[in-house]
Protein backbone atom coordinates (compact mmCIF):
# COMPACT_ATOMS: atom_id res chain seq x y z
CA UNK A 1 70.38 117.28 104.08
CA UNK A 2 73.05 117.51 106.14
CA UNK A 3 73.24 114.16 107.73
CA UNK A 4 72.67 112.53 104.08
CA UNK A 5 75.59 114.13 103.35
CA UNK A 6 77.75 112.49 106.26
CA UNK A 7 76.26 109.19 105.27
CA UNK A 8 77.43 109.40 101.69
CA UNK A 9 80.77 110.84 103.36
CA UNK A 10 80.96 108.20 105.68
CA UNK A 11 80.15 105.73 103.05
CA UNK A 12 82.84 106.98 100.46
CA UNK A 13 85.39 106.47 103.11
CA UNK A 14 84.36 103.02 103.81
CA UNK A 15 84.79 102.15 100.85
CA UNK A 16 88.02 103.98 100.28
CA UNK A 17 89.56 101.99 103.21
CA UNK A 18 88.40 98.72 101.67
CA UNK A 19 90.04 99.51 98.43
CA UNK A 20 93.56 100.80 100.07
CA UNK A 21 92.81 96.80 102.34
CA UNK A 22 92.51 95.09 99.20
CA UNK A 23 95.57 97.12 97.32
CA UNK A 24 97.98 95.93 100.32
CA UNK A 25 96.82 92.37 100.42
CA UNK A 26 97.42 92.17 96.37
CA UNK A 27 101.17 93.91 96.84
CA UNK A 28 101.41 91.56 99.33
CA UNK A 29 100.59 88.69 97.40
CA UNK A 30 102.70 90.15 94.65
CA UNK A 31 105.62 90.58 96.67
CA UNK A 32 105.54 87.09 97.59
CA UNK A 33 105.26 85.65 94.22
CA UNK A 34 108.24 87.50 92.79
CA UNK A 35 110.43 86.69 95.81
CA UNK A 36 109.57 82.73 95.34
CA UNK A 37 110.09 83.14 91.64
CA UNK A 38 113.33 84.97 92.56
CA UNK A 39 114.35 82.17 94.96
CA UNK A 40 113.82 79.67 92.30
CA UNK A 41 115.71 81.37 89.71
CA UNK A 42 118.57 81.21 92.62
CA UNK A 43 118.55 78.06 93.17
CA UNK A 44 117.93 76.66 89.43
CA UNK A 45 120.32 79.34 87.50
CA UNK A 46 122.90 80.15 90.53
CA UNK A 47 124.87 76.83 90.52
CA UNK A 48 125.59 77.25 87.12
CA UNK A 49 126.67 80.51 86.71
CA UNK A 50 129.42 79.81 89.67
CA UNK A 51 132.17 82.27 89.32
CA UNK A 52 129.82 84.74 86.44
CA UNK A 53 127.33 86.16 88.77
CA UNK A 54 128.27 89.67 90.11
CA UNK A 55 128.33 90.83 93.95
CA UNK A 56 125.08 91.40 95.17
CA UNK A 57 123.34 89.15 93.71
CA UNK A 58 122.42 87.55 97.08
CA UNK A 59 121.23 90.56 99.04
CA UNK A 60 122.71 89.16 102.10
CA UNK A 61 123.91 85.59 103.86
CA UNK A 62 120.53 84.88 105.10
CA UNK A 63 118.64 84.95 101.47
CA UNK A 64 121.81 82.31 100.63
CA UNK A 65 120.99 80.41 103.72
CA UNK A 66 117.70 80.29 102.77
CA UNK A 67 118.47 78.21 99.75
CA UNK A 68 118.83 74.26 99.60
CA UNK A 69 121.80 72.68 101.27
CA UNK A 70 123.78 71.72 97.66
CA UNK A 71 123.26 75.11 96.40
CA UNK A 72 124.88 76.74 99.56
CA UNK A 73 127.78 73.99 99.21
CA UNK A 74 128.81 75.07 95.73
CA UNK A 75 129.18 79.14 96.60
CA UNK A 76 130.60 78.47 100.36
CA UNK A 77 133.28 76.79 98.65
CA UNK A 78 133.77 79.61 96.38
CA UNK A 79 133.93 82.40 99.45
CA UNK A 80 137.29 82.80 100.35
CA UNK A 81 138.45 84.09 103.69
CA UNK A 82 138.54 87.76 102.46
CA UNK A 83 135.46 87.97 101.05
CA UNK A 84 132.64 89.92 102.24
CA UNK A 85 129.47 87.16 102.41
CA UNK A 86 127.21 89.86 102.07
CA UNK A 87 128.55 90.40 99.04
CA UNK A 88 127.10 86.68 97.09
């Protein structure tokens, strides 16, 4: 009795760990999507809004680096000497 109950333990905990596997791989994937989706909404939206958007809507220089050349023309020439990059 004893060692079917370590089975069905062992078993439960298996399968636990397969679940909590399969929960990080979807957040994963999930993370992904939404920062993609974010970046496109950057770099469709941004341009536009030159001048409107608030500070911190890049989270730093490297996310705006990140983004195609044209798009990182139009707000470098916006950034003057005193501001903070890590503000855009």
């Amino acid at each position: 009795m004893l060692e079917e109950h370590r089975e069905r333990r062992k078993i439960q905990r298996e399968k636990e760990e397969e679940e909590r596997r399969q929960d990080e791989t979807r957040q994963a994937m999930e993370d992904r999507a939404i920062a993609e989706e974010r970046r496109r909404i950057l770099e469709q939206h941004a341009p536009l809004l030159m001048g409107f958007l608030p500070p911190g809507v890049f989270r730093d220089l490297d996310e705006l680096i990140t983004l195609p050349g044209h798009v990182q023309a139009q707000f470098k020439r916006q950034l003057r000497p005193q501001d903070d990059p890590d503000l855009w």
